[in-house]
C-alpha atoms as a PDB file:
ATOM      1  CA  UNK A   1     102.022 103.309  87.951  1.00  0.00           C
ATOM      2  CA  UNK A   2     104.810 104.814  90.470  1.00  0.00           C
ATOM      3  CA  UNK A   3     103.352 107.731  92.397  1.00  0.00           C
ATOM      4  CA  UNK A   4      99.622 107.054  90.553  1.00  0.00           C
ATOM      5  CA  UNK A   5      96.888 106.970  93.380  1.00  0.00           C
ATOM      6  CA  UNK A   6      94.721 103.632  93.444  1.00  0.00           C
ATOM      7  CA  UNK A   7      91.052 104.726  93.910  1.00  0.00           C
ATOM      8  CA  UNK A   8      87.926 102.116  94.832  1.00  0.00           C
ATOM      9  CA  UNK A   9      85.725 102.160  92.157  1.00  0.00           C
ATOM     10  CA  UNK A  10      87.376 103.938  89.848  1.00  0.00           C
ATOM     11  CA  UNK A  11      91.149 102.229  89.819  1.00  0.00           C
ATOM     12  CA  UNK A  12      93.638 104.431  88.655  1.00  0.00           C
ATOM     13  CA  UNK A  13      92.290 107.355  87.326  1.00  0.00           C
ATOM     14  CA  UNK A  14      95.110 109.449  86.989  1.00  0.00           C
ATOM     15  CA  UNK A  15      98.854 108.451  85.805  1.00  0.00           C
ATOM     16  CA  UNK A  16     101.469 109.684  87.702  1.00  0.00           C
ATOM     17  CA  UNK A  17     103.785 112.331  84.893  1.00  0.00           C
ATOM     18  CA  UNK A  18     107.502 112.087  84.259  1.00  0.00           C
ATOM     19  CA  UNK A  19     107.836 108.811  86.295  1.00  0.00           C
ATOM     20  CA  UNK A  20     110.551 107.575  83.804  1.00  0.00           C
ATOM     21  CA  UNK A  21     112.982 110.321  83.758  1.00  0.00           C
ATOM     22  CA  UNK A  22     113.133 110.523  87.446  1.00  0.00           C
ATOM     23  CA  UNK A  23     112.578 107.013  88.936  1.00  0.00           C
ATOM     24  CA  UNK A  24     116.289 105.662  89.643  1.00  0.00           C
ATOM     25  CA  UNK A  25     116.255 101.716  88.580  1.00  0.00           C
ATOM     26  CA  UNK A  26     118.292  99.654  90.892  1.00  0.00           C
ATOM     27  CA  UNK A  27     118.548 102.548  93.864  1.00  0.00           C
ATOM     28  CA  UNK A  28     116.547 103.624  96.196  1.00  0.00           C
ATOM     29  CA  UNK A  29     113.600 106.445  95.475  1.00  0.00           C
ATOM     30  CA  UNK A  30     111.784 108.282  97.601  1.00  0.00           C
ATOM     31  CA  UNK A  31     107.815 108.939  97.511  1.00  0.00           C
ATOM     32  CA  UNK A  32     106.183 110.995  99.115  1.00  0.00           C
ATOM     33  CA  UNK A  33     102.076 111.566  99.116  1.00  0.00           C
ATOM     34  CA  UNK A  34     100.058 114.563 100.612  1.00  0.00           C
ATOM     35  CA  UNK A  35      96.068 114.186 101.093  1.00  0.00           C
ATOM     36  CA  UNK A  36      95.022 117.472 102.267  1.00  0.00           C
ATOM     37  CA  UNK A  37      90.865 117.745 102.085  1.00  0.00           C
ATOM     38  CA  UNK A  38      90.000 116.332  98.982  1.00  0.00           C
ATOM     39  CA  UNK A  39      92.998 116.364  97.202  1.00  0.00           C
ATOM     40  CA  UNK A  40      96.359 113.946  96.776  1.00  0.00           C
ATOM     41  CA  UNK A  41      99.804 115.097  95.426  1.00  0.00           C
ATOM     42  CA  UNK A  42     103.011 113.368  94.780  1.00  0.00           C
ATOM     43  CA  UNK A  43     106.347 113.743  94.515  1.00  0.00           C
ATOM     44  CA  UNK A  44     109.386 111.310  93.319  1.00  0.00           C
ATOM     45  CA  UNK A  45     112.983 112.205  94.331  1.00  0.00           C
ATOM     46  CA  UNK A  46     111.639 115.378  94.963  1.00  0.00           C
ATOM     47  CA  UNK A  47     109.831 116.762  91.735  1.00  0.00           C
ATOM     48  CA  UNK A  48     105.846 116.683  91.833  1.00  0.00           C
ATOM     49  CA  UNK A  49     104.442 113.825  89.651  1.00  0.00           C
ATOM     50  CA  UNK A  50     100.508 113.680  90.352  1.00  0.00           C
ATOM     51  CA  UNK A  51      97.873 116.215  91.977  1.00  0.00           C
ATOM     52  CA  UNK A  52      94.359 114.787  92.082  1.00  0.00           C
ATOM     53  CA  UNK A  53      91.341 116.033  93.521  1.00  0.00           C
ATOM     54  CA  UNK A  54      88.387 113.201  94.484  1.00  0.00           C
ATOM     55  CA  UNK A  55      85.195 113.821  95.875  1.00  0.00           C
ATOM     56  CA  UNK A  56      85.837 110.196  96.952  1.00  0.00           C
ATOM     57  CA  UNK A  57      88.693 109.965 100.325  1.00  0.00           C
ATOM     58  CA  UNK A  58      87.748 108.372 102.924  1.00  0.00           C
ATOM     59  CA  UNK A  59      88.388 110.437 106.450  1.00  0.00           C
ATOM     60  CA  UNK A  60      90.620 107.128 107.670  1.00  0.00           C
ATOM     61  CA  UNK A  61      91.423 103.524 106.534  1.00  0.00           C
ATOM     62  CA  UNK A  62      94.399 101.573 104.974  1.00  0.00           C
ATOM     63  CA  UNK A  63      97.367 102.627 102.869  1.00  0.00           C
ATOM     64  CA  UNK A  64      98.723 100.562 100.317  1.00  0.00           C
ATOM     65  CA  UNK A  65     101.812 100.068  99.444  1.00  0.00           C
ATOM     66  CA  UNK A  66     102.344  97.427  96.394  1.00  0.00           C
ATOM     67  CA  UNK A  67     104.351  96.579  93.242  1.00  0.00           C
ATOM     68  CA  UNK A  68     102.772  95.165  90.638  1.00  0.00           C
ATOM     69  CA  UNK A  69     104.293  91.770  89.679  1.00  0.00           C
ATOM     70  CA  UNK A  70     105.369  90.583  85.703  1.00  0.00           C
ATOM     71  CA  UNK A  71     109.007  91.387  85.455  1.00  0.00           C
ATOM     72  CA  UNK A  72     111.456  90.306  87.669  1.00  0.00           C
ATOM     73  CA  UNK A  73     111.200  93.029  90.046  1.00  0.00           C
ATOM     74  CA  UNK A  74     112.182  92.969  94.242  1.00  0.00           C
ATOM     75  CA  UNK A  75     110.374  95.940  96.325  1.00  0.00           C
ATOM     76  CA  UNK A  76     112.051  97.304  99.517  1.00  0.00           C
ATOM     77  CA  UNK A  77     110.446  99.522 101.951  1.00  0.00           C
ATOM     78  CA  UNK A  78     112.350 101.666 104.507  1.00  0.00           C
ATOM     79  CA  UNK A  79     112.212 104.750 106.560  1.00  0.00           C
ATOM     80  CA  UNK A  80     108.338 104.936 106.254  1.00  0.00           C
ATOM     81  CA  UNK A  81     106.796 108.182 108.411  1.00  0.00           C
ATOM     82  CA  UNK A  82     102.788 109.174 108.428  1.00  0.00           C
ATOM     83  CA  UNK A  83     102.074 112.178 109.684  1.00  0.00           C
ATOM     84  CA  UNK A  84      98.304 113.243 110.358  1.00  0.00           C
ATOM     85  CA  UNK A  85      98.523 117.127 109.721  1.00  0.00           C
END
C-alpha cells in the first residue's frame, strides 16, 4: 500500500501503480504527496504512482505516516517537510 492514500470511511480506495518496480528494498525512498482542492497525487523516487480525487478532505487534521506490520519489516523516517501552498 506504498504511496496509496488511507481515507475514513472508505479505507483505501485506490492502490498506489508501479509500487514494485520502483520502491528500492533495503534503501531509502522518497514520497512525496500533493493535496491540492480535492485531489491527492503521489510520487515514489520521483515517478507519479496515485492521483485521486475525493469529495471527502478535510480542510486540516492529522497525517499519517505508518507501515503495516506482518513481515519483518523496520520503518525510518527522515527529512520530513509540509508545506501549506
Amino acid at each position: 500500500m506504498t504511496a496509496s492514500p488511507y481515507v475514513v470511511g472508505k479505507g483505501y480506495p485506490v492502490e498506489a501503480t508501479g509500487v514494485k518496480d520502483i520502491l528500492k528494498a533495503n534503501d531509502w525512498n522518497n514520497i512525496k504527496a500533493e493535496v491540492r482542492g480535492k485531489q491527492i497525487v503521489a510520487y515514489l523516487n520521483g515517478q507519479k504512482v496515485m492521483e485521486y480525487t475525493t469529495e471527502e478532505i478535510p480542510a486540516e487534521g492529522p497525517i499519517g505516516l505508518q507501515l503495516h506490520p506482518g513481515n519483518e519489516m523496520t520503518i525510518i523516517f527522515k527529512d520530513i517537510v509540509l508545506e501549506k501552498l
